[in-house]
N, C-alpha and C. Protein backbone atom coordinates (compact mmCIF):
# COMPACT_ATOMS: atom_id res chain seq x y z
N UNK A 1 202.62 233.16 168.03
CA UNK A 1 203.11 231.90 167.53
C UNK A 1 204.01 232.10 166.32
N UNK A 2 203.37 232.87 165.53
CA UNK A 2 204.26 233.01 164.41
C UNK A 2 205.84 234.00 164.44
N UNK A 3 205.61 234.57 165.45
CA UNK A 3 207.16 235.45 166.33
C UNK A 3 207.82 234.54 166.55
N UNK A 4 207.21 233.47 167.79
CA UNK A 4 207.97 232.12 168.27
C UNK A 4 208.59 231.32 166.93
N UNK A 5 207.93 230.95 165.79
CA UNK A 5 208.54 230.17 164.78
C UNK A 5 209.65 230.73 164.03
N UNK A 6 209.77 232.13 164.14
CA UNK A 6 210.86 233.12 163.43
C UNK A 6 211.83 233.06 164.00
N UNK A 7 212.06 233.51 165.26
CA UNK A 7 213.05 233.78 166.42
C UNK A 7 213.39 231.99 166.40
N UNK A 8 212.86 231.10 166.34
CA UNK A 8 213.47 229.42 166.10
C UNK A 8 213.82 229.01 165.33
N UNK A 9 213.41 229.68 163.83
CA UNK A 9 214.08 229.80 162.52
C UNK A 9 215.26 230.11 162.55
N UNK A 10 215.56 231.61 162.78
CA UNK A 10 217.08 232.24 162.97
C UNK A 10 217.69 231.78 164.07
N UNK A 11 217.37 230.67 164.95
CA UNK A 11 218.03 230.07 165.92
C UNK A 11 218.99 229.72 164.97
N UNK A 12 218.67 228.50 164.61
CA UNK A 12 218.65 227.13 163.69
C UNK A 12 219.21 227.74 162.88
N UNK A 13 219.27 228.58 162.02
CA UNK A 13 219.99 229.06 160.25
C UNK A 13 221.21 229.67 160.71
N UNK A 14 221.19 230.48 162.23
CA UNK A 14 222.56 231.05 162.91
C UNK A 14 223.08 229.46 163.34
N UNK A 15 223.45 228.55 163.81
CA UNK A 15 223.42 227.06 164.61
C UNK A 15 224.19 226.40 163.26
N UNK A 16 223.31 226.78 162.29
CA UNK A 16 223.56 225.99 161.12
C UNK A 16 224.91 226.63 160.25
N UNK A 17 224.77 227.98 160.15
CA UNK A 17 226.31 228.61 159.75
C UNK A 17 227.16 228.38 160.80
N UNK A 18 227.05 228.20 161.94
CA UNK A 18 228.30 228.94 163.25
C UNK A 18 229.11 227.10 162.17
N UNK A 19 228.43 226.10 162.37
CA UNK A 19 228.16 224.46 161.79
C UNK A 19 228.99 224.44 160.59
N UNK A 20 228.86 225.47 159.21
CA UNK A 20 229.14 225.16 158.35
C UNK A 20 230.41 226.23 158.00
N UNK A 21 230.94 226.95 158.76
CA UNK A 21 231.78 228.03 159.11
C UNK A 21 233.32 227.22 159.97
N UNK A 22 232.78 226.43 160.49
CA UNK A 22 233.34 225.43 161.36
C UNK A 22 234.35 223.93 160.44
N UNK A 23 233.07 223.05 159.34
CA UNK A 23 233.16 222.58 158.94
C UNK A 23 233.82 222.97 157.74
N UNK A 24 234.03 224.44 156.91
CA UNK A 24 234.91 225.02 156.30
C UNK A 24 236.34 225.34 156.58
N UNK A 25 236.60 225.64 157.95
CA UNK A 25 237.69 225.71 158.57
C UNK A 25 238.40 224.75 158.73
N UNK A 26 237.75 223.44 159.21
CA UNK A 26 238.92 222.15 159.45
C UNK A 26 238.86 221.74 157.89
N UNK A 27 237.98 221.85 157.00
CA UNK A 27 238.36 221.84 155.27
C UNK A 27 239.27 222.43 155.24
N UNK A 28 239.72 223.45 155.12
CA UNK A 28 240.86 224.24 155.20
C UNK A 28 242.30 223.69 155.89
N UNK A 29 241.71 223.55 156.72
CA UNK A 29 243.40 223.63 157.66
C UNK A 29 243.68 222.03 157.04
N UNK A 30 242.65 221.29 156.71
CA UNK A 30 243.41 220.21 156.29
C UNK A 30 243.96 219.79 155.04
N UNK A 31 243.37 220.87 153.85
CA UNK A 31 244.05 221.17 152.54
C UNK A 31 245.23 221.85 153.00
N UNK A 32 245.70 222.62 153.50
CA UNK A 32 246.76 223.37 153.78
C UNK A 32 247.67 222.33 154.35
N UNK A 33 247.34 220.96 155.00
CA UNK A 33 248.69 220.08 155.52
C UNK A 33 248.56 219.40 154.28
N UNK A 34 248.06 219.39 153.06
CA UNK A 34 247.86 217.68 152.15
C UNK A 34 249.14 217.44 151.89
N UNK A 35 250.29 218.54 151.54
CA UNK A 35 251.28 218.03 150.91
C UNK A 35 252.20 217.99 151.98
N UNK A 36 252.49 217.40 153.07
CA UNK A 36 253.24 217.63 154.32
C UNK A 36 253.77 216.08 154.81
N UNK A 37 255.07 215.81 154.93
CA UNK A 37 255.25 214.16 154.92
C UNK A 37 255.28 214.08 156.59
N UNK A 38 255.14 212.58 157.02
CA UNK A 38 255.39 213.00 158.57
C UNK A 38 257.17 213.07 158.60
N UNK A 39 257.90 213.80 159.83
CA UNK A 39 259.32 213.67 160.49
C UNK A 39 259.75 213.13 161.03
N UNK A 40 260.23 211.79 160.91
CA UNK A 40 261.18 210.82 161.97
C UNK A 40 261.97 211.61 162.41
N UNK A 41 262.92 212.32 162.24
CA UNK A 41 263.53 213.06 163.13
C UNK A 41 263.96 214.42 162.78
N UNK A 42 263.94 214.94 163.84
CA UNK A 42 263.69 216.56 163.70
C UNK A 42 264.75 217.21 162.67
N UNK A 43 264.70 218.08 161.83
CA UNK A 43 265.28 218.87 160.83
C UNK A 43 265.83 217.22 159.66
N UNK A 44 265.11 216.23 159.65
CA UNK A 44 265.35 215.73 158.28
C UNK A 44 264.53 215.85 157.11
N UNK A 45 264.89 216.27 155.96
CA UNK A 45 264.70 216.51 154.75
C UNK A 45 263.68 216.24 154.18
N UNK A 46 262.19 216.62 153.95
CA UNK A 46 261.22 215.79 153.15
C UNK A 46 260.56 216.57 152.33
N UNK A 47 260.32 216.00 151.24
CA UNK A 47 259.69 216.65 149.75
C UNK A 47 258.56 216.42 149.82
N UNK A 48 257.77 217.08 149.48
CA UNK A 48 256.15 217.09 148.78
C UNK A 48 255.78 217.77 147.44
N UNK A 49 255.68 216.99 146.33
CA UNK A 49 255.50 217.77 144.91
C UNK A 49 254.17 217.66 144.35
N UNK A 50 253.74 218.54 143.67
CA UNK A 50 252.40 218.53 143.69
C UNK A 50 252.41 218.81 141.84
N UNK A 51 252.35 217.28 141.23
CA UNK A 51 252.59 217.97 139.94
C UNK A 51 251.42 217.73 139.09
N UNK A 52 250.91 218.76 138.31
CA UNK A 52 249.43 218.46 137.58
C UNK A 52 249.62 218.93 135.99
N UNK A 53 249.07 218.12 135.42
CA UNK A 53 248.82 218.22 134.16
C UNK A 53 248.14 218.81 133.16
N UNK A 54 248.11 219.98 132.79
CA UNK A 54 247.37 220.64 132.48
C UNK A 54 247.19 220.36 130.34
N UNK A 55 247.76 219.39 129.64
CA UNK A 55 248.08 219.04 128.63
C UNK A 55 246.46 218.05 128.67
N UNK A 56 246.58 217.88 126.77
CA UNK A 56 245.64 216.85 126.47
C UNK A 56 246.15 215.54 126.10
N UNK A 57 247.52 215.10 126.92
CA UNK A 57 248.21 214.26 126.64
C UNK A 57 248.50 213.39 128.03
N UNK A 58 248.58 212.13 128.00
CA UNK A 58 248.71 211.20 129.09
C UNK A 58 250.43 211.83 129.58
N UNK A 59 250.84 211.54 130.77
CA UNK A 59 252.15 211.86 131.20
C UNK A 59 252.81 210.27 131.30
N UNK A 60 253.82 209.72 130.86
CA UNK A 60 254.16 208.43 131.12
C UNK A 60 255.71 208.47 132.11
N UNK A 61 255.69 207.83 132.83
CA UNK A 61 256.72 208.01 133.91
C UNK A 61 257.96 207.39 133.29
N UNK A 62 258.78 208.10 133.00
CA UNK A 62 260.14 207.68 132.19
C UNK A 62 261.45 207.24 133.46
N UNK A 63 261.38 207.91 134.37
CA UNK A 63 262.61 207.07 136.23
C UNK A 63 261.92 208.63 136.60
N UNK A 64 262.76 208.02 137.96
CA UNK A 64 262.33 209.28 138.83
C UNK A 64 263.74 208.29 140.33
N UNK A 65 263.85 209.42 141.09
CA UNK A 65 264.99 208.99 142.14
C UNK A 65 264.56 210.05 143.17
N UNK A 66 264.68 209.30 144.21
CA UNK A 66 264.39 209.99 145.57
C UNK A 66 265.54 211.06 146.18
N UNK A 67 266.37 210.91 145.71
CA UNK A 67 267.73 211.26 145.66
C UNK A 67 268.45 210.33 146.98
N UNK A 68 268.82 211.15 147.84
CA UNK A 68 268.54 210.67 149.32
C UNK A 68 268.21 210.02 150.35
N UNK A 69 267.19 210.00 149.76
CA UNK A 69 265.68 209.98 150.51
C UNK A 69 265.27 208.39 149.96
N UNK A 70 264.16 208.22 150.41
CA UNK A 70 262.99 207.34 150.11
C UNK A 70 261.91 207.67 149.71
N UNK A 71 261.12 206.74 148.97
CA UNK A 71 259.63 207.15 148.64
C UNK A 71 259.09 207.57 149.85
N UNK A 72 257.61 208.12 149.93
CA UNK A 72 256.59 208.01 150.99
C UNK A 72 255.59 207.25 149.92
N UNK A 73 255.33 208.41 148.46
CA UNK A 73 254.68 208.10 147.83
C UNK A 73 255.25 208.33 146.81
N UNK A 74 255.54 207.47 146.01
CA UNK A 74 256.60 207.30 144.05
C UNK A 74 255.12 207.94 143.45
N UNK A 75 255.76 208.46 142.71
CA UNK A 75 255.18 208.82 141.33
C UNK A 75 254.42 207.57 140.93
N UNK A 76 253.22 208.09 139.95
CA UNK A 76 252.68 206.91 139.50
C UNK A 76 252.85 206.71 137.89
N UNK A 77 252.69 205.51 137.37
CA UNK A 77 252.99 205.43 136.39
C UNK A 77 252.40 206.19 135.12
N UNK A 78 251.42 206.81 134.97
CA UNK A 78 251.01 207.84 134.25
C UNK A 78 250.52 208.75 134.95
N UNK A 79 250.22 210.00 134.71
CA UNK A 79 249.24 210.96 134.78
C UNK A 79 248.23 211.27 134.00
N UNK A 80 247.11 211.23 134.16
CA UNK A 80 246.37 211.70 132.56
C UNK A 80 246.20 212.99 132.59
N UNK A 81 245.41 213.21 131.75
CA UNK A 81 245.16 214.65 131.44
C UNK A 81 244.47 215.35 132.51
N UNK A 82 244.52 216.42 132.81
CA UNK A 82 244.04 217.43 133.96
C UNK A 82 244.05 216.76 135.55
N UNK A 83 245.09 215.57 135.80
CA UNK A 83 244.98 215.09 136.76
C UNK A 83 246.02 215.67 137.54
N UNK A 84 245.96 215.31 138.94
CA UNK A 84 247.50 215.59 139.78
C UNK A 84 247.80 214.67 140.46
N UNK A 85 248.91 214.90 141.24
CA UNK A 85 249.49 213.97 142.03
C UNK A 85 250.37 214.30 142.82
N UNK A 86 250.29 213.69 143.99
CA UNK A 86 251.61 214.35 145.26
C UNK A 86 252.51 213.54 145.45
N UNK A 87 253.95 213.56 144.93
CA UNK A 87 255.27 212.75 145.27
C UNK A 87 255.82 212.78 146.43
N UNK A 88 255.78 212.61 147.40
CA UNK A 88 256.51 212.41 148.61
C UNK A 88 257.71 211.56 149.19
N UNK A 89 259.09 212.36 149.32
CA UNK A 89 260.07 211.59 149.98
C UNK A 89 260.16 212.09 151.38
N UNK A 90 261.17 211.41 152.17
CA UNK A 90 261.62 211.56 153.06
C UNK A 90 263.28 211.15 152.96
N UNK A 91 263.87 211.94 153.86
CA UNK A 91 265.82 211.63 153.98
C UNK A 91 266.32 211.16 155.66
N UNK A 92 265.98 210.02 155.91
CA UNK A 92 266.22 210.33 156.72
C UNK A 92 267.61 209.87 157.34
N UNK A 93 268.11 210.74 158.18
CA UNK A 93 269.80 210.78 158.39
C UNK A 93 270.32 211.53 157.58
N UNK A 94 270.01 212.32 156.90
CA UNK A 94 270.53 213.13 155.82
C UNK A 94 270.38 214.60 155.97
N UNK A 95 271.44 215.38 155.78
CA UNK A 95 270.83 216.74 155.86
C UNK A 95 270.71 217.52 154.28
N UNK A 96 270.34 216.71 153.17
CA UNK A 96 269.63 217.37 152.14
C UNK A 96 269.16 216.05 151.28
N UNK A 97 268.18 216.77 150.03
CA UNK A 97 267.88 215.34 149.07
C UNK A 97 267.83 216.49 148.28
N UNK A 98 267.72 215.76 146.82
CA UNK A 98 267.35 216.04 145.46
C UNK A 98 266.60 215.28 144.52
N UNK A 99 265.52 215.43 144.41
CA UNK A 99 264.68 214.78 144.13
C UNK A 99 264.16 214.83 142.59
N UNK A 100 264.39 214.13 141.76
CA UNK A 100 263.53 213.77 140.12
C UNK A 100 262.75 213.51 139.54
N UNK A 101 261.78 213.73 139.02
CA UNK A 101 260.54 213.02 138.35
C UNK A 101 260.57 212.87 137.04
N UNK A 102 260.94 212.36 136.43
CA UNK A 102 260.28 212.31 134.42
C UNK A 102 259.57 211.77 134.03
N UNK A 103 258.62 212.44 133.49
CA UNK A 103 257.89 211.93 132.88
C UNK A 103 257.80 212.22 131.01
N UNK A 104 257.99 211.27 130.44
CA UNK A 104 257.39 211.51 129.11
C UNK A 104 255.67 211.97 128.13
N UNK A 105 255.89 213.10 127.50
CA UNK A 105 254.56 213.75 127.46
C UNK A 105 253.96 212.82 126.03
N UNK A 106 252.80 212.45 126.45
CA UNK A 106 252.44 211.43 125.77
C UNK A 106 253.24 210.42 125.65
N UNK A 107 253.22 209.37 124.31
CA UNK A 107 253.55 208.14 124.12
C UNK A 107 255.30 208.42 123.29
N UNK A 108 255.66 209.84 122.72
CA UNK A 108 256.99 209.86 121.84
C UNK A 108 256.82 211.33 122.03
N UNK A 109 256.87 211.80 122.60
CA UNK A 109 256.76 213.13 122.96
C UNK A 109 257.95 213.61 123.90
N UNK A 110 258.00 214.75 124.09
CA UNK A 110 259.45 215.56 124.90
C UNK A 110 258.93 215.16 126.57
N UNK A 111 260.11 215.09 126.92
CA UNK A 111 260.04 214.90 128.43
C UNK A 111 260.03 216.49 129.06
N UNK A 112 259.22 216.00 130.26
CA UNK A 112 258.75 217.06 131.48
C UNK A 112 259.82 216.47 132.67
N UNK A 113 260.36 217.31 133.36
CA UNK A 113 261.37 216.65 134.47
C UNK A 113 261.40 218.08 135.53
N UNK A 114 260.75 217.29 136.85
CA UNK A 114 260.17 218.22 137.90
C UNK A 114 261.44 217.89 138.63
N UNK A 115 261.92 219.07 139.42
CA UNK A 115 263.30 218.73 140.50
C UNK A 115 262.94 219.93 141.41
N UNK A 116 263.60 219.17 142.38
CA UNK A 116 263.30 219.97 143.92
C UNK A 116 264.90 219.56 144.67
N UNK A 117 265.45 220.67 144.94
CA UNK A 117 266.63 220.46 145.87
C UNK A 117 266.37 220.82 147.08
N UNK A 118 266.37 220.22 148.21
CA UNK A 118 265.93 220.10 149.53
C UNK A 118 267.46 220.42 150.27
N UNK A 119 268.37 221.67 150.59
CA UNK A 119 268.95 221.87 151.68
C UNK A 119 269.51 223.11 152.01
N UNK A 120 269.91 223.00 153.29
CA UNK A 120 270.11 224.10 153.95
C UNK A 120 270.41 225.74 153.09
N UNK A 121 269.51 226.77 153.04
CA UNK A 121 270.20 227.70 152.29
C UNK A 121 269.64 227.65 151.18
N UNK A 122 269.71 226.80 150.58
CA UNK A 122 269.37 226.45 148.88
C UNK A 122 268.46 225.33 148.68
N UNK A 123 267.20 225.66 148.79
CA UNK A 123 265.88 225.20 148.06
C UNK A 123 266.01 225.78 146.52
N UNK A 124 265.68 224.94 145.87
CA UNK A 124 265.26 225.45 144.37
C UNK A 124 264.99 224.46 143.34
N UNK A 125 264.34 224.80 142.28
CA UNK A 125 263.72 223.77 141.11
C UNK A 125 264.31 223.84 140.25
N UNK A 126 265.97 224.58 139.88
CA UNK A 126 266.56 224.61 138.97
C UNK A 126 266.60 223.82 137.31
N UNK A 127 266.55 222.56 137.84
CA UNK A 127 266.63 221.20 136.76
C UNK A 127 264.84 221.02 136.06
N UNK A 128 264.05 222.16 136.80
CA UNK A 128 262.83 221.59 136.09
C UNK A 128 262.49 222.25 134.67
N UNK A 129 261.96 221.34 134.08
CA UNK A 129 261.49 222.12 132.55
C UNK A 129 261.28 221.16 131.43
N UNK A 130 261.47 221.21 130.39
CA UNK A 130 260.99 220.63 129.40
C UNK A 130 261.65 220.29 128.03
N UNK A 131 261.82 219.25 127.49
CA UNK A 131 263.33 218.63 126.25
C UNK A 131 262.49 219.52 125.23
N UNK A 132 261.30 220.05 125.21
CA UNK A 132 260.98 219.92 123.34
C UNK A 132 259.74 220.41 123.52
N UNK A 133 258.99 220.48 122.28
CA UNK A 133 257.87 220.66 121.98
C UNK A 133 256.82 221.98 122.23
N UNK A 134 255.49 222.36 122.29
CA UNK A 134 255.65 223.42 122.72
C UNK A 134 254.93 223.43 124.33
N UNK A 135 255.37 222.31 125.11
CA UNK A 135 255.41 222.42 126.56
C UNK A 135 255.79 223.20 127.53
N UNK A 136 255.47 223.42 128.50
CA UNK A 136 256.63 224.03 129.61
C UNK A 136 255.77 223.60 131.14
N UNK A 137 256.25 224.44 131.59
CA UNK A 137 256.18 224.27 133.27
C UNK A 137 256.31 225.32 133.79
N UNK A 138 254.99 225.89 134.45
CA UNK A 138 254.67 227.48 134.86
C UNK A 138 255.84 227.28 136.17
N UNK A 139 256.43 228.19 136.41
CA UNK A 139 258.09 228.60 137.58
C UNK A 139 257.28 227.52 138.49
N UNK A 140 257.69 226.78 138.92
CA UNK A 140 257.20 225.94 140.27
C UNK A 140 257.09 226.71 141.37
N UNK A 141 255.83 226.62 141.95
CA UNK A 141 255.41 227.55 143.10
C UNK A 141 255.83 227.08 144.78
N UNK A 142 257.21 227.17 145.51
CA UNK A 142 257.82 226.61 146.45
C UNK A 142 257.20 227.14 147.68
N UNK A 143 256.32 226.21 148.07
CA UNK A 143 254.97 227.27 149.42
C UNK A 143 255.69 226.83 150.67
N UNK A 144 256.77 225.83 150.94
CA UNK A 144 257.69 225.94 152.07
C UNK A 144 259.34 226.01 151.93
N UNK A 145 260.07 226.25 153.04
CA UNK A 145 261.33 225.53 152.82
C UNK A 145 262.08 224.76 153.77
N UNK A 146 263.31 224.90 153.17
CA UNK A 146 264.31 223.49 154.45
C UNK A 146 263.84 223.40 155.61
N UNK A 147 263.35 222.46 156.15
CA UNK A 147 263.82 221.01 155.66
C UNK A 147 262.75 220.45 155.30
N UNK A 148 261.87 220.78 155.34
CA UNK A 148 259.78 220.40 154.80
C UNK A 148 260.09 221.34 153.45
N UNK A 149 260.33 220.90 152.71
CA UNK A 149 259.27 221.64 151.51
C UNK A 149 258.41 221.31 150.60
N UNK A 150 257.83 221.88 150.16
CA UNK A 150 256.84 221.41 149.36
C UNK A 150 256.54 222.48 148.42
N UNK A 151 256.48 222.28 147.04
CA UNK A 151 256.40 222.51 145.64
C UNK A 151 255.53 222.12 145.09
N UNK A 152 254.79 223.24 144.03
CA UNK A 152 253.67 222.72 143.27
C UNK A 152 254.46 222.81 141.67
N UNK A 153 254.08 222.08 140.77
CA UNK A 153 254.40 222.59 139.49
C UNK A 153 253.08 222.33 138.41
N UNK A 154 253.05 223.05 137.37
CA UNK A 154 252.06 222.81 136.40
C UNK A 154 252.85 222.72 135.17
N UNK A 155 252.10 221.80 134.69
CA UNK A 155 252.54 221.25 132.90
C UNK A 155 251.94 221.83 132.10
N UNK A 156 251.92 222.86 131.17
CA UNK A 156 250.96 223.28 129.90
C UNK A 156 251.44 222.16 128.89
C-alpha cells in the first residue's frame, strides 16, 4: 500500500510539472508578443515603445506625435516612478513613421524625449535623450525591425 501511494505521488508531482512547465511557456510566448501592434495591411509601419522610469521623479507628458501613424495606445499623461508603459502606433498606408514622446522629468525639470524611426533600411532612436540634469536614457534596446518594431528605453 505504501509503494501504491508513492508511485501515485510521483504520478501527480510529474502531471503537476509537465502542468506548470506548460503554463510557463504560454507565460512566455505571451510576454514575448506584449509589445506587438496588430497589421491592417501587410508591411505597414507600427511602433511599440516600452518606456520605464527608473527616476524618483513623476514623468509629465509635455506632446508626443505619432508621426505618420496613429495612436493604438498615446502615452499617458504621467509616469510615476518605477512604472512603465507601452506606446503604440500604427501607419497605415505609409511606408515609414517617426514617432515622439516627451515627457518632462518631474514638475520643472529637463525633458526626456524617446524617438523611434520606423523605415525601410533605417530603424533608429537617434533623437532620444535628455535637455539637462543628471538624467539619461540607457541606448534604447531595438528587439525588432521594419516594419514591426519595437523598442524598449529606460530613464535613470
Amino acid at each position: 500500500m505504501n509503494i501504491s501511494k508513492s508511485i501515485k505521488n510521483r504520478a501527480l508531482a510529474g502531471l503537476a510539472g509537465v502542468g506548470i512547465a506548460g503554463a510557463l511557456a504560454a507565460g512566455g510566448a505571451g510576454l514575448a508578443s506584449a509589445g506587438t501592434v496588430p497589421v491592417n495591411h501587410p508591411g505597414e509601419p507600427t511602433v511599440a515603445m516600452t518606456i520605464t522610469n527608473h527616476t524618483d521623479q513623476i514623468e509629465w507628458l509635455a506632446g508626443a506625435t505619432p508621426g505618420t501613424g496613429q495612436w493604438v495606445q498615446a502615452p499617458h499623461e504621467m509616469l510615476a516612478p518605477g512604472a512603465s508603459e507601452t506606446v503604440t502606433t500604427s501607419a497605415p498606408n505609409s511606408s515609414y513613421e517617426t514617432v515622439f514622446v516627451n515627457y518632462r522629468i518631474g514638475a520643472f525639470g529637463p525633458r526626456a524625449t524617446y524617438n523611434v524611426e520606423d523605415m525601410q533600411g533605417n530603424v533608429n532612436t537617434a533623437m532620444t535623450g535628455t535637455s539637462g540634469g543628471h538624467y539619461f536614457i540607457n541606448a534604447p534596446q531595438i528587439d525588432s525591425g521594419y516594419p514591426n518594431v519595437n523598442v524598449s528605453y529606460d530613464l535613470w
